[in-house]
N, C-alpha and C. Protein backbone atom coordinates (compact mmCIF):
# COMPACT_ATOMS: atom_id res chain seq x y z
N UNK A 1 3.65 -10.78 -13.70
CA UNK A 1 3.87 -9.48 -13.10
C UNK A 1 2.67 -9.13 -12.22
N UNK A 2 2.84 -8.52 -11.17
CA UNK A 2 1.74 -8.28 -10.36
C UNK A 2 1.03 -6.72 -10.73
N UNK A 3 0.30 -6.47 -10.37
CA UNK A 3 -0.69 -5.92 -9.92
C UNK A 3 -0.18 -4.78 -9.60
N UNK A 4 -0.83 -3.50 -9.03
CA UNK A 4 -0.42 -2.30 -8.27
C UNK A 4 -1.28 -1.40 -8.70
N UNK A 5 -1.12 -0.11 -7.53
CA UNK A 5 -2.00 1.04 -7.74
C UNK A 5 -0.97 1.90 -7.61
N UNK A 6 -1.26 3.25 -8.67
CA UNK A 6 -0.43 3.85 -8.71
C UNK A 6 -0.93 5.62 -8.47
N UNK A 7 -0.23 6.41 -7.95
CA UNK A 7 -0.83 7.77 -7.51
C UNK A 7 -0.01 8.55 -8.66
N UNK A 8 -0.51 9.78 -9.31
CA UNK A 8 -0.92 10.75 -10.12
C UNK A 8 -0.47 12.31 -9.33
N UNK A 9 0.66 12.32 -8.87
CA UNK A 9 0.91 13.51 -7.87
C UNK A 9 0.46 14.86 -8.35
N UNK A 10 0.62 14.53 -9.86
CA UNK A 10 -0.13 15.89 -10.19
C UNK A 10 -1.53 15.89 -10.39
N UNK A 11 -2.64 15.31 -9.74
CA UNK A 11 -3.45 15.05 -9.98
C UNK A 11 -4.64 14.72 -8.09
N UNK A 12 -3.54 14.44 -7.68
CA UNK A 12 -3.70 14.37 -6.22
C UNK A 12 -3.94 15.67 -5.47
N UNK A 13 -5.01 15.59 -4.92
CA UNK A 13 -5.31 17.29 -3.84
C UNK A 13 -4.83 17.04 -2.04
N UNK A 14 -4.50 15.72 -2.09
CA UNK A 14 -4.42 15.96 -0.51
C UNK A 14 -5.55 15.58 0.37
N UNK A 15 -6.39 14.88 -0.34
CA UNK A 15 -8.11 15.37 0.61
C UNK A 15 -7.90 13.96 1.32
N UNK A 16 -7.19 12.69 1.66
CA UNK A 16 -6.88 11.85 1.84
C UNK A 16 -8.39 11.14 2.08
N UNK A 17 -9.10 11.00 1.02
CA UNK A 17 -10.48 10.20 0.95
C UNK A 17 -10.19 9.13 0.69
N UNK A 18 -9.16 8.52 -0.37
CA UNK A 18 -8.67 7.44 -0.35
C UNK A 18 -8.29 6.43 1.13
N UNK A 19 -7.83 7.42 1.91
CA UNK A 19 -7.57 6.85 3.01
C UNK A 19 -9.02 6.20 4.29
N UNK A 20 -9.35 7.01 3.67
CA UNK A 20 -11.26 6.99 4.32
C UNK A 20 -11.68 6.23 3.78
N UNK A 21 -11.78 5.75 2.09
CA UNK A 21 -11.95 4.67 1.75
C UNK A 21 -11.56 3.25 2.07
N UNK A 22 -10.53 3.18 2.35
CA UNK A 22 -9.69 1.88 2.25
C UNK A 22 -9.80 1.58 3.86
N UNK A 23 -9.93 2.28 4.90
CA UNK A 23 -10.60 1.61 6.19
C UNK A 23 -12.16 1.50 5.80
N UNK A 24 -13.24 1.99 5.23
CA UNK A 24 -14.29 1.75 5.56
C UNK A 24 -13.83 0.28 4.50
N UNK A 25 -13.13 -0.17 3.35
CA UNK A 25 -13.33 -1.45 2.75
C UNK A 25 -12.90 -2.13 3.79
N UNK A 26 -11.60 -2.23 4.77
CA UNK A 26 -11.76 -3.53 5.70
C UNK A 26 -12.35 -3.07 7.21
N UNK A 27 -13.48 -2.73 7.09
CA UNK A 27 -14.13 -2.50 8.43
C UNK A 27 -15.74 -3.39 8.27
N UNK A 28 -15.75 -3.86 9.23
CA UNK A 28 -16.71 -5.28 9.16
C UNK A 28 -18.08 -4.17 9.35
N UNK A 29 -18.12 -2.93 10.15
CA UNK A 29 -19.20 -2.28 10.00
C UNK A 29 -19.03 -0.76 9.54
N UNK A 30 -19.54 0.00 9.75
CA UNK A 30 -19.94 1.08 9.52
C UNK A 30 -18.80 1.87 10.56
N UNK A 31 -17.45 2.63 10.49
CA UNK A 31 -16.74 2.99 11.25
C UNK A 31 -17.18 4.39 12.24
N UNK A 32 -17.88 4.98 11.18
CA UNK A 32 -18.53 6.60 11.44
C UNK A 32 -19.87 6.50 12.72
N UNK A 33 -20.25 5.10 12.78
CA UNK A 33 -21.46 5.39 13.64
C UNK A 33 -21.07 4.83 14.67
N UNK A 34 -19.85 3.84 14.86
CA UNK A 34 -19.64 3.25 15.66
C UNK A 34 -18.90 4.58 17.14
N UNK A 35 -19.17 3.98 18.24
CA UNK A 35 -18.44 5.18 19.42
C UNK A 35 -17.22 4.82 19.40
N UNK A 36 -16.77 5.90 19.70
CA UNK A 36 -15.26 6.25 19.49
C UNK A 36 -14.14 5.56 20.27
N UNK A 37 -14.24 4.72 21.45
CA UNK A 37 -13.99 3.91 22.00
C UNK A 37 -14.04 2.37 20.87
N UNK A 38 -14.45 2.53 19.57
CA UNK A 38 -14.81 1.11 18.94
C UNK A 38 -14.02 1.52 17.34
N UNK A 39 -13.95 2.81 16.99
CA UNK A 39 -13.34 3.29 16.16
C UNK A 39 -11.70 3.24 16.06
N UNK A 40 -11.40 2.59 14.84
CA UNK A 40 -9.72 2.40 14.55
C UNK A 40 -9.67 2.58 13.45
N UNK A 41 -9.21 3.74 13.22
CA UNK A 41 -8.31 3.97 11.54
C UNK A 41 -6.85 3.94 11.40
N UNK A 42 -7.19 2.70 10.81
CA UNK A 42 -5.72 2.21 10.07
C UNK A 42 -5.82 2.21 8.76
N UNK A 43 -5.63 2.93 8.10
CA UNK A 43 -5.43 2.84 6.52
C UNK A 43 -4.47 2.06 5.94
N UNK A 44 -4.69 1.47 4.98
CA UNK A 44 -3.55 0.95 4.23
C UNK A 44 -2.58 1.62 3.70
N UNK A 45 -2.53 2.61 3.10
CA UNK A 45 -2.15 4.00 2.69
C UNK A 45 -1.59 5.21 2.98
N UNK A 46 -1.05 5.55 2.75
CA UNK A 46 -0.58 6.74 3.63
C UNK A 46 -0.64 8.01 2.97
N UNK A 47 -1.28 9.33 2.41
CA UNK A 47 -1.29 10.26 1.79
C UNK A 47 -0.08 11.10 2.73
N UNK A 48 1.08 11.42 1.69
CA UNK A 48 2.24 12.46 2.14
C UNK A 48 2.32 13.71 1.48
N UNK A 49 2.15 13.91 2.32
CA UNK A 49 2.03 15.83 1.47
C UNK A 49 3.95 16.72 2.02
N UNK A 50 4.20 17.46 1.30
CA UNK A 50 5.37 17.98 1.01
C UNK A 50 5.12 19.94 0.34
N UNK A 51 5.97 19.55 -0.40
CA UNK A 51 5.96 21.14 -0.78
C UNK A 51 5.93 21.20 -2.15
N UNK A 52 6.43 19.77 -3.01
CA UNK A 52 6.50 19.82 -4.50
C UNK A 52 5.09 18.93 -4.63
N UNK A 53 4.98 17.76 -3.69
CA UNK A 53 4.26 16.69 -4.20
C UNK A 53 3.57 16.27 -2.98
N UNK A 54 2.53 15.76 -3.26
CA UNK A 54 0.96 15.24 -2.48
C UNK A 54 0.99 13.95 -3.55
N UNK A 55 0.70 13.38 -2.60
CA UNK A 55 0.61 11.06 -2.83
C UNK A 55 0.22 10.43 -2.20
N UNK A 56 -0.60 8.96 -2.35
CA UNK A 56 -0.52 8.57 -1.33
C UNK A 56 0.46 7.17 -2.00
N UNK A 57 1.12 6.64 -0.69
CA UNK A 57 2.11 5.95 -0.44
C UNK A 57 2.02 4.26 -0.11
N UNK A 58 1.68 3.38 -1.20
CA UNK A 58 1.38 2.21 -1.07
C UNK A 58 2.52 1.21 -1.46
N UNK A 59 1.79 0.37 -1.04
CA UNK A 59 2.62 -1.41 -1.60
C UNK A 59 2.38 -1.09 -3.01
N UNK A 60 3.61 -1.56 -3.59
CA UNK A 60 3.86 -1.66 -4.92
C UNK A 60 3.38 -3.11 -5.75
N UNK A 61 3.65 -4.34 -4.41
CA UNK A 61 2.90 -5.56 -4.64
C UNK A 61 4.29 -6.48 -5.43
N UNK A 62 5.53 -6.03 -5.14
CA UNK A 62 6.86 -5.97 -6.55
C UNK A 62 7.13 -7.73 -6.51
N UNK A 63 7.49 -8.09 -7.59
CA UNK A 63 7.43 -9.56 -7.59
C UNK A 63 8.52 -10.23 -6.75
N UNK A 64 9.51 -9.59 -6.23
CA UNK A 64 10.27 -10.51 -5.88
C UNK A 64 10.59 -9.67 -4.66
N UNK A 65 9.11 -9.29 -3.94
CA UNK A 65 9.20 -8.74 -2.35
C UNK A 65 9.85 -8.78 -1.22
N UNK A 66 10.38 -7.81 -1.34
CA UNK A 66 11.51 -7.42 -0.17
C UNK A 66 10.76 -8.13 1.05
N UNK A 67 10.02 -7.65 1.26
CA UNK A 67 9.54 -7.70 2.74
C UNK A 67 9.01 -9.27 2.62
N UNK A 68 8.26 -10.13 1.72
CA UNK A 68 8.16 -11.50 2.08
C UNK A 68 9.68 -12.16 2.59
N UNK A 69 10.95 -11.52 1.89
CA UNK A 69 12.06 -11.99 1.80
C UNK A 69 12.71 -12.04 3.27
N UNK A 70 12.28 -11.24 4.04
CA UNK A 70 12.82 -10.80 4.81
C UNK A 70 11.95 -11.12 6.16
N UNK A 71 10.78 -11.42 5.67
CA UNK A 71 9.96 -12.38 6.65
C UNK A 71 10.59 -13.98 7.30
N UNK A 72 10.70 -13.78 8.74
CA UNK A 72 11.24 -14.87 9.50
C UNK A 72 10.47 -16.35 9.44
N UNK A 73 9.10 -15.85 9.06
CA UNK A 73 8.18 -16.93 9.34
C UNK A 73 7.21 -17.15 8.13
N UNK A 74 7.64 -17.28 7.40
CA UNK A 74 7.01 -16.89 6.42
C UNK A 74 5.37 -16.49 5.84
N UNK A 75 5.23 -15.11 6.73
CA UNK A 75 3.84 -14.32 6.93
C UNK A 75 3.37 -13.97 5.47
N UNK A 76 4.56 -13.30 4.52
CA UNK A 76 4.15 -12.45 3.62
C UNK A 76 4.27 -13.18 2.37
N UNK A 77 3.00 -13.41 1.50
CA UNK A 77 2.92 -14.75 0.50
C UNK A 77 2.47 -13.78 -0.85
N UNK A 78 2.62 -14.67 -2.05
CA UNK A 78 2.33 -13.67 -3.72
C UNK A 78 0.84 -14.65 -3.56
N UNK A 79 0.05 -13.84 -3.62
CA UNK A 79 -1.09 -14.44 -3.69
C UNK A 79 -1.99 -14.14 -4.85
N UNK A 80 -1.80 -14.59 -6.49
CA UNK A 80 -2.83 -14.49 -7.18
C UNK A 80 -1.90 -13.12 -7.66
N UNK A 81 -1.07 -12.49 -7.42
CA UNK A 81 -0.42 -10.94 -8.32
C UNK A 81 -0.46 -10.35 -7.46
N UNK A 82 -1.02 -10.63 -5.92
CA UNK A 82 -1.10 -9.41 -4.67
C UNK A 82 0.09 -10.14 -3.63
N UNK A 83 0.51 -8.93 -3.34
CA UNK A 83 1.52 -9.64 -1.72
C UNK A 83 0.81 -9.36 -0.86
N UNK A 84 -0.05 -10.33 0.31
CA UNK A 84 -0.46 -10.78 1.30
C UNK A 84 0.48 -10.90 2.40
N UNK A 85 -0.37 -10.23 3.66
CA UNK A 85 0.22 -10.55 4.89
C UNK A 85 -0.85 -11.64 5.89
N UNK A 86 -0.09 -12.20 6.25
CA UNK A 86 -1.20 -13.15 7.20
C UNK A 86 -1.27 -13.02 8.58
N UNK A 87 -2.15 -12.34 8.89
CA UNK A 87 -2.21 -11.52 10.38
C UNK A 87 -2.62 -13.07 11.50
N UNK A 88 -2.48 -13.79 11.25
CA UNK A 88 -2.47 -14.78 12.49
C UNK A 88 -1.39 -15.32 12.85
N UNK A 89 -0.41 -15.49 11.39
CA UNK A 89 0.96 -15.97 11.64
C UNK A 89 2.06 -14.47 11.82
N UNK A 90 1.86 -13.40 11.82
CA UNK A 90 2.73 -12.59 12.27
C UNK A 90 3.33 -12.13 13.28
N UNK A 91 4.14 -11.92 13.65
CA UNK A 91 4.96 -12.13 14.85
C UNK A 91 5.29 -10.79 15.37
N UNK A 92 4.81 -9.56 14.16
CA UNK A 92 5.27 -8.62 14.77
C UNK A 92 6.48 -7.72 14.89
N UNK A 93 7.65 -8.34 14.38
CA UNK A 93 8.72 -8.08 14.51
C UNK A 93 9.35 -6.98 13.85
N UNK A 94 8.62 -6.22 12.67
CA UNK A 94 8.86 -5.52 11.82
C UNK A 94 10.31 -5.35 10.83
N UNK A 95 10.51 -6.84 10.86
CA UNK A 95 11.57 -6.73 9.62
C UNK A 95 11.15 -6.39 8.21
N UNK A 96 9.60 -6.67 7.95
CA UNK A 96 9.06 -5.93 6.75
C UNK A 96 9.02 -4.83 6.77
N UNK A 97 8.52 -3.79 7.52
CA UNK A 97 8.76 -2.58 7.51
C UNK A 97 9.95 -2.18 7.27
N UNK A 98 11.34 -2.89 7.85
CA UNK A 98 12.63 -1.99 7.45
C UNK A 98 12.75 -2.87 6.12
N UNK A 99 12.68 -3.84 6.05
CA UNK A 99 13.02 -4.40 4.06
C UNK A 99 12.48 -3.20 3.21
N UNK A 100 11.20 -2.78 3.45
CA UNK A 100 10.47 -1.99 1.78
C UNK A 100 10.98 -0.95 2.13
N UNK A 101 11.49 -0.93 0.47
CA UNK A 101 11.60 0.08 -0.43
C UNK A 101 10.78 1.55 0.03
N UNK A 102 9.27 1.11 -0.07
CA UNK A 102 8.90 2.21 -0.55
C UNK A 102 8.18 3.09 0.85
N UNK A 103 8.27 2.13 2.13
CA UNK A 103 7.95 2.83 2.96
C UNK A 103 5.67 2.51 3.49
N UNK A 104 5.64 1.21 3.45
CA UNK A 104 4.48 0.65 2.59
C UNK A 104 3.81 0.07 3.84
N UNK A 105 4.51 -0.50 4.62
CA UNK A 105 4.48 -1.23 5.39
C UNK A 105 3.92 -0.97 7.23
N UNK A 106 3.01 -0.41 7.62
CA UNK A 106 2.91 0.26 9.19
C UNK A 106 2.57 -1.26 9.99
N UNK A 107 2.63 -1.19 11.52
CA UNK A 107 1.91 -1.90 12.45
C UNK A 107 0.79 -1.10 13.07
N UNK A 108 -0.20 -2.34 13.10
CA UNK A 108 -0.95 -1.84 13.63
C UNK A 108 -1.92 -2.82 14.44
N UNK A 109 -2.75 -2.44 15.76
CA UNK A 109 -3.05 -2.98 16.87
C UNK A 109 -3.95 -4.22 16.16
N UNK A 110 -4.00 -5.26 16.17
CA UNK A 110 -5.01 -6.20 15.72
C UNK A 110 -5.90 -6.09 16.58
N UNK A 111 -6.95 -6.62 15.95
CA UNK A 111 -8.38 -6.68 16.77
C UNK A 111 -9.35 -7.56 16.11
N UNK A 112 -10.12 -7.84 17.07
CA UNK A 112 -10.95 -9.37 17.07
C UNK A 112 -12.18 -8.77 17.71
N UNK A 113 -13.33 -8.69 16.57
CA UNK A 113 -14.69 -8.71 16.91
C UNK A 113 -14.62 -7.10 17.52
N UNK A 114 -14.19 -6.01 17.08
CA UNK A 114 -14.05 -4.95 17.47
C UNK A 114 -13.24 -4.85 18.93
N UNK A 115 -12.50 -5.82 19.60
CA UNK A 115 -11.82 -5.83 20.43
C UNK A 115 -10.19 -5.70 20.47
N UNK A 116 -9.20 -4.88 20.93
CA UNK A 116 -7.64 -5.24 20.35
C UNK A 116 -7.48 -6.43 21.03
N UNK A 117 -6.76 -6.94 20.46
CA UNK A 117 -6.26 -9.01 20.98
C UNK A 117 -4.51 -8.49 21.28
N UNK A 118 -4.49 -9.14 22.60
CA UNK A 118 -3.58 -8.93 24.06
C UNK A 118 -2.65 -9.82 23.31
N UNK A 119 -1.34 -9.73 23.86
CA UNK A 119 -0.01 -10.51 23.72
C UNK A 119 -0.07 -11.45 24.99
N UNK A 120 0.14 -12.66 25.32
CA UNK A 120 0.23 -12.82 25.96
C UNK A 120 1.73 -13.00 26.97
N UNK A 121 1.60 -12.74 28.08
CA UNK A 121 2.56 -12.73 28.65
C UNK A 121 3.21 -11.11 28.41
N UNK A 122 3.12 -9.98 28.10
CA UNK A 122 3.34 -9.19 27.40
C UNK A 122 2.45 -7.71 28.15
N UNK A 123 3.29 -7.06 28.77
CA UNK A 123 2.81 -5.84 29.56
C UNK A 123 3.62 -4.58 29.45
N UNK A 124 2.54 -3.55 28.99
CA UNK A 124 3.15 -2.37 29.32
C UNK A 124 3.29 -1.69 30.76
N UNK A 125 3.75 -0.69 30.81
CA UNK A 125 3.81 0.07 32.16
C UNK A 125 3.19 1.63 32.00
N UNK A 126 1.85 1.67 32.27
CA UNK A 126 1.03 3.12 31.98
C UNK A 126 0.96 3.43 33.44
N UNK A 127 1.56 4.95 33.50
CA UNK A 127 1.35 5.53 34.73
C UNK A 127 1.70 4.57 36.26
N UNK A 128 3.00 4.20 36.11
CA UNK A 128 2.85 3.13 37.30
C UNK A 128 2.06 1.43 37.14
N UNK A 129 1.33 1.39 36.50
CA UNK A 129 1.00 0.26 36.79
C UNK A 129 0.76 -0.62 35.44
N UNK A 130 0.94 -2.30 35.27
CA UNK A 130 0.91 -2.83 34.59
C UNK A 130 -0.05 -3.58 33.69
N UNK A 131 -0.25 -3.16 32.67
CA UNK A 131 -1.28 -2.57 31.80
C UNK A 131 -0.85 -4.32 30.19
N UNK A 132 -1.98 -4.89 30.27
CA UNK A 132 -1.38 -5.83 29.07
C UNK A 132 -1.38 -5.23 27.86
N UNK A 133 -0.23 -5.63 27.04
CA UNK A 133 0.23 -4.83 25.47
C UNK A 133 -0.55 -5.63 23.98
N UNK A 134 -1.37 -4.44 23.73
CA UNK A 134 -1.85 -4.76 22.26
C UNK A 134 -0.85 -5.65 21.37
N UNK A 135 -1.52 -6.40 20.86
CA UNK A 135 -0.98 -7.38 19.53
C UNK A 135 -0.49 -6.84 18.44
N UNK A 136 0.72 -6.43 18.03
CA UNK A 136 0.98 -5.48 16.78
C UNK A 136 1.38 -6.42 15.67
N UNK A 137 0.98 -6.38 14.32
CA UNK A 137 0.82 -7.21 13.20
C UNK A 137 1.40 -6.20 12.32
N UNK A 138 1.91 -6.35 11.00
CA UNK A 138 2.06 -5.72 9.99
C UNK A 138 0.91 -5.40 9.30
N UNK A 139 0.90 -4.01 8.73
CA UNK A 139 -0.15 -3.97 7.67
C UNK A 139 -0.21 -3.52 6.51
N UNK A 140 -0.70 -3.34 5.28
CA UNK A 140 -0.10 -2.68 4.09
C UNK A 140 -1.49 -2.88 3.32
N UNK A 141 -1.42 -2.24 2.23
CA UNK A 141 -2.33 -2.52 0.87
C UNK A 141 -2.61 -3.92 0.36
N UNK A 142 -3.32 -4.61 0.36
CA UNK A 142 -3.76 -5.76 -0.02
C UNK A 142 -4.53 -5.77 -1.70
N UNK A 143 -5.10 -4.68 -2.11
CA UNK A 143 -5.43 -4.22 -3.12
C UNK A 143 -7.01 -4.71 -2.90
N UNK A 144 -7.08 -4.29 -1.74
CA UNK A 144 -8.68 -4.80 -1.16
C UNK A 144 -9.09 -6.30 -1.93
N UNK A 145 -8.13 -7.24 -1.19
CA UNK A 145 -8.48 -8.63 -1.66
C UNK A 145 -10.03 -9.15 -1.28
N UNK A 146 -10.68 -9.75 -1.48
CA UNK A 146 -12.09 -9.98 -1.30
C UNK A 146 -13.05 -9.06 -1.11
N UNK A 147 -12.73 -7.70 -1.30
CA UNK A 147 -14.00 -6.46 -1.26
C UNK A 147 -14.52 -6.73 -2.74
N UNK A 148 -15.39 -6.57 -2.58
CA UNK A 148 -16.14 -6.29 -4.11
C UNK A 148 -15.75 -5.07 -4.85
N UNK A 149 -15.54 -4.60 -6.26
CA UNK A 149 -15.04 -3.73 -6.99
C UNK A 149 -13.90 -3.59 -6.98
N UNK A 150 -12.88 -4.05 -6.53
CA UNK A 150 -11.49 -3.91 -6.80
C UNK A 150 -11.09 -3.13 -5.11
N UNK A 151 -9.59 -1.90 -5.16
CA UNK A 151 -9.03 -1.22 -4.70
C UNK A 151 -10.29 -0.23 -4.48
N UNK A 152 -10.69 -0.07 -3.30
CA UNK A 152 -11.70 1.20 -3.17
C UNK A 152 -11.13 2.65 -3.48
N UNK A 153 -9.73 2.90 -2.94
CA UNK A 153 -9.32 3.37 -2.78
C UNK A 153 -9.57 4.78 -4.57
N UNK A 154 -9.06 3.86 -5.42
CA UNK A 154 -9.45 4.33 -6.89
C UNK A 154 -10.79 4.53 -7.27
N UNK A 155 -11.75 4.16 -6.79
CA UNK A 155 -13.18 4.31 -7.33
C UNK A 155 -13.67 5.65 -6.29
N UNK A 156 -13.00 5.94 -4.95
CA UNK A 156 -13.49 6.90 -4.53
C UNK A 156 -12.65 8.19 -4.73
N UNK A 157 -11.38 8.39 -5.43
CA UNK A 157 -11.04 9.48 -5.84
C UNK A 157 -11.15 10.79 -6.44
N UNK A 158 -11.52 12.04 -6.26
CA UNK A 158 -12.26 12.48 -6.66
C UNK A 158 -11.47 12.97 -7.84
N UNK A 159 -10.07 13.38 -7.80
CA UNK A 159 -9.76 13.55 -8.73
C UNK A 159 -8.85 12.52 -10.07
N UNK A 160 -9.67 11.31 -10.19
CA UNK A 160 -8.72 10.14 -10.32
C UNK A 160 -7.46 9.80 -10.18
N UNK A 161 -6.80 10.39 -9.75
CA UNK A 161 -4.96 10.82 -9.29
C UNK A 161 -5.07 9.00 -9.69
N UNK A 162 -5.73 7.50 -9.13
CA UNK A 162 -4.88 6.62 -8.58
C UNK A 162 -5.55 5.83 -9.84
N UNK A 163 -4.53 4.79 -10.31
CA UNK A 163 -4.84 4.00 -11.43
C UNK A 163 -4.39 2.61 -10.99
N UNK A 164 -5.25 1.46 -11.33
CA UNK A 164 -4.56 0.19 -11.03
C UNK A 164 -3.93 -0.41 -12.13
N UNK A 165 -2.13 -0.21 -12.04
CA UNK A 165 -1.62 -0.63 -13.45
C UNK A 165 -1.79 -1.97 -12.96
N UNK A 166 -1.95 -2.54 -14.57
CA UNK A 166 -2.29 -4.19 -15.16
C UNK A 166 -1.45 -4.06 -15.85
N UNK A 167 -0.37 -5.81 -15.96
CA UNK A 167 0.62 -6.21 -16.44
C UNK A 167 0.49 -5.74 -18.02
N UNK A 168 -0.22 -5.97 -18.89
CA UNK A 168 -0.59 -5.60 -19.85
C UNK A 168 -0.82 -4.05 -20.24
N UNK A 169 -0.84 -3.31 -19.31
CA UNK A 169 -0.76 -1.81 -19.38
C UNK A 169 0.78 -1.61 -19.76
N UNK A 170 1.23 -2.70 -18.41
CA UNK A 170 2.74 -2.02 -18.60
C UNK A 170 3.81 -2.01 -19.40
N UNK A 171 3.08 -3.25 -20.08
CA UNK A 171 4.04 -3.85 -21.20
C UNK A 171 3.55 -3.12 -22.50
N UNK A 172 2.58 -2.24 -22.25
CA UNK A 172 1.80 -1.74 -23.61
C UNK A 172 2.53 -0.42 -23.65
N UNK A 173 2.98 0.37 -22.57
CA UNK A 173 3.34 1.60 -21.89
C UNK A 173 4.66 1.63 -22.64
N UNK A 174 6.01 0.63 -21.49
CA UNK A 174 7.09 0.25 -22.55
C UNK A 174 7.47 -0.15 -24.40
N UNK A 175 6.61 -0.99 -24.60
CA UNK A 175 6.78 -0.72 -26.18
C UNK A 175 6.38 0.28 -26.68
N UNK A 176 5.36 1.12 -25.89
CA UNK A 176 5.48 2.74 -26.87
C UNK A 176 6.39 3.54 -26.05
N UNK A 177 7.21 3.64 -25.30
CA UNK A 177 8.53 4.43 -25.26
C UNK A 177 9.71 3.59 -25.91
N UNK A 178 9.47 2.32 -25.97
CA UNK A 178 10.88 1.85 -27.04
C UNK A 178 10.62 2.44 -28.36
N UNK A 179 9.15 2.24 -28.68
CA UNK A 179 9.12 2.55 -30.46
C UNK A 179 8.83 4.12 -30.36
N UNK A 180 8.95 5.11 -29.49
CA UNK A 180 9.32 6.34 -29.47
C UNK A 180 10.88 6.52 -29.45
N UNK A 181 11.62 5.67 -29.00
CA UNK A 181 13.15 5.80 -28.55
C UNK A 181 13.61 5.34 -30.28
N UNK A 182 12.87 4.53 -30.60
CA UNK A 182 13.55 3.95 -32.29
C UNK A 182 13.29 5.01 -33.07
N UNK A 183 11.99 5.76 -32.70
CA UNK A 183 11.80 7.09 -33.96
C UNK A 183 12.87 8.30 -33.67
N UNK A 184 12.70 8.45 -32.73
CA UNK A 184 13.89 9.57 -32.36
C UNK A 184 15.37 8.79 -33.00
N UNK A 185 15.90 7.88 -32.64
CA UNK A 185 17.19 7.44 -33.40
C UNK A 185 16.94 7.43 -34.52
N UNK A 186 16.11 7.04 -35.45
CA UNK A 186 15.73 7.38 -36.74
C UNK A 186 15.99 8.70 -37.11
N UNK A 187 15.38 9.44 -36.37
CA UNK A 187 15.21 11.28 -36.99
C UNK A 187 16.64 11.78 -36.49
N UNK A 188 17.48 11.50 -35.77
CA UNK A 188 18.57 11.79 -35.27
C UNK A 188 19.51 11.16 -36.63
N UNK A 189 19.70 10.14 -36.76
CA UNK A 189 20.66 9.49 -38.30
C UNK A 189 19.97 10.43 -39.38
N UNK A 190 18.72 11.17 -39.59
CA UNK A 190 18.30 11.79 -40.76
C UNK A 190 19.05 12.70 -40.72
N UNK A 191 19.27 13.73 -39.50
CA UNK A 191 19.62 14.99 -39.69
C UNK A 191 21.20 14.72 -40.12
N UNK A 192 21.66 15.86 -41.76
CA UNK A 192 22.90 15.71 -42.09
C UNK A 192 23.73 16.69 -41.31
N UNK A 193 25.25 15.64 -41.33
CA UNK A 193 26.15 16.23 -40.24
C UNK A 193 26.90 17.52 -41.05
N UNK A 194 26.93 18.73 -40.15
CA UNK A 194 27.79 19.48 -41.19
C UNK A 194 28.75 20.33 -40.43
N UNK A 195 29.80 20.63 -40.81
CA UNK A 195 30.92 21.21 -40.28
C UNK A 195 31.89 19.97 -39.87
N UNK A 196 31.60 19.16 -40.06
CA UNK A 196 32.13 18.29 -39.50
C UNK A 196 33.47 16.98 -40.39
């Protein structure tokens, strides 16, 4: 069973630091000092705010992934309990984005050495004239694969809203609502039937 992070809606304020987290984990430098011309926030994450509920909105990581499934080329791999995208072999096409479930999935401009990397052959039309088109890749939660400390995202929360369930959580979780579901049928056969 894989992996995942999970949000705490009642527990969540909205302050989307998580989201601030999880670009400064895949940003090769310092995003805040860099000029704004060099600055790209792409979060993995998405904090959705509503009227009942505030979340943020990730890869679930689910074992038998929609979106690898639905990958033409096969970009999106189970790597170790995490679903991986491989931004050199992606094509762009966003059939992962419409496969998930959960809405997990954005594009976003690739870039090389703080530079966006061009399509080739591939032009927009800005204001009249022909302008070459950014490289668009899939992107999602990786569960900060090779950062040190895990998911940043959870260690910078202020109000811990986000938890990384482990297979062993979950299976620990379920047998205490089955052996809650057996006590209740228990106390339910105790009570005697009457009028009846």
């Amino acid at each position: 069973m894989n992996r995942f992070v999970l949000a705490d809606p009642d527990q969540c304020i909205g302050c989307r630091t998580c989201e601030i987290a999880c670009v400064i984990a895949h940003s090769a430098g310092n995003p805040f000092i860099s000029p704004d011309d060099e600055f790209h926030f792409h979060p993995r994450l998405k904090v959705i705010k509503s009227i009942g509920v505030t979340a943020p909105v990730q890869c679930r990581h689910c074992e038998d992934a929609p979106c690898a499934n639905a990958c033409p080329n096969g970009s999106i791999t189970n790597a170790d309990g995490c679903i991986l995208i491989n931004s050199e072999s992606c094509i762009g096409c966003k059939t992962c984005m419409i496969a998930c479930p959960y809405g997990a999935i954005t594009m976003v401009p690739e870039y090389r050495d703080g530079r966006p990397v061009v399509q080739d052959g591939l032009y927009s039309n800005v204001s009249g004239r022909l302008q070459p088109k950014e490289r668009m890749i899939a992107s999602k939660c990786d569960l900060c694969a090779g950062v040190e400390g895990g998911p940043a995202c959870i260690g910078k929360c202020p109000t811990r809203a986000l938890k990384l369930v482990e297979p062993d959580l979950l299976h620990a979780r379920v047998e205490e609502k089955r052996a809650a579901s057996a006590r209740q049928l228990l106390h339910m056969t105790r009570i005697p039937a009457t009028g009846l």
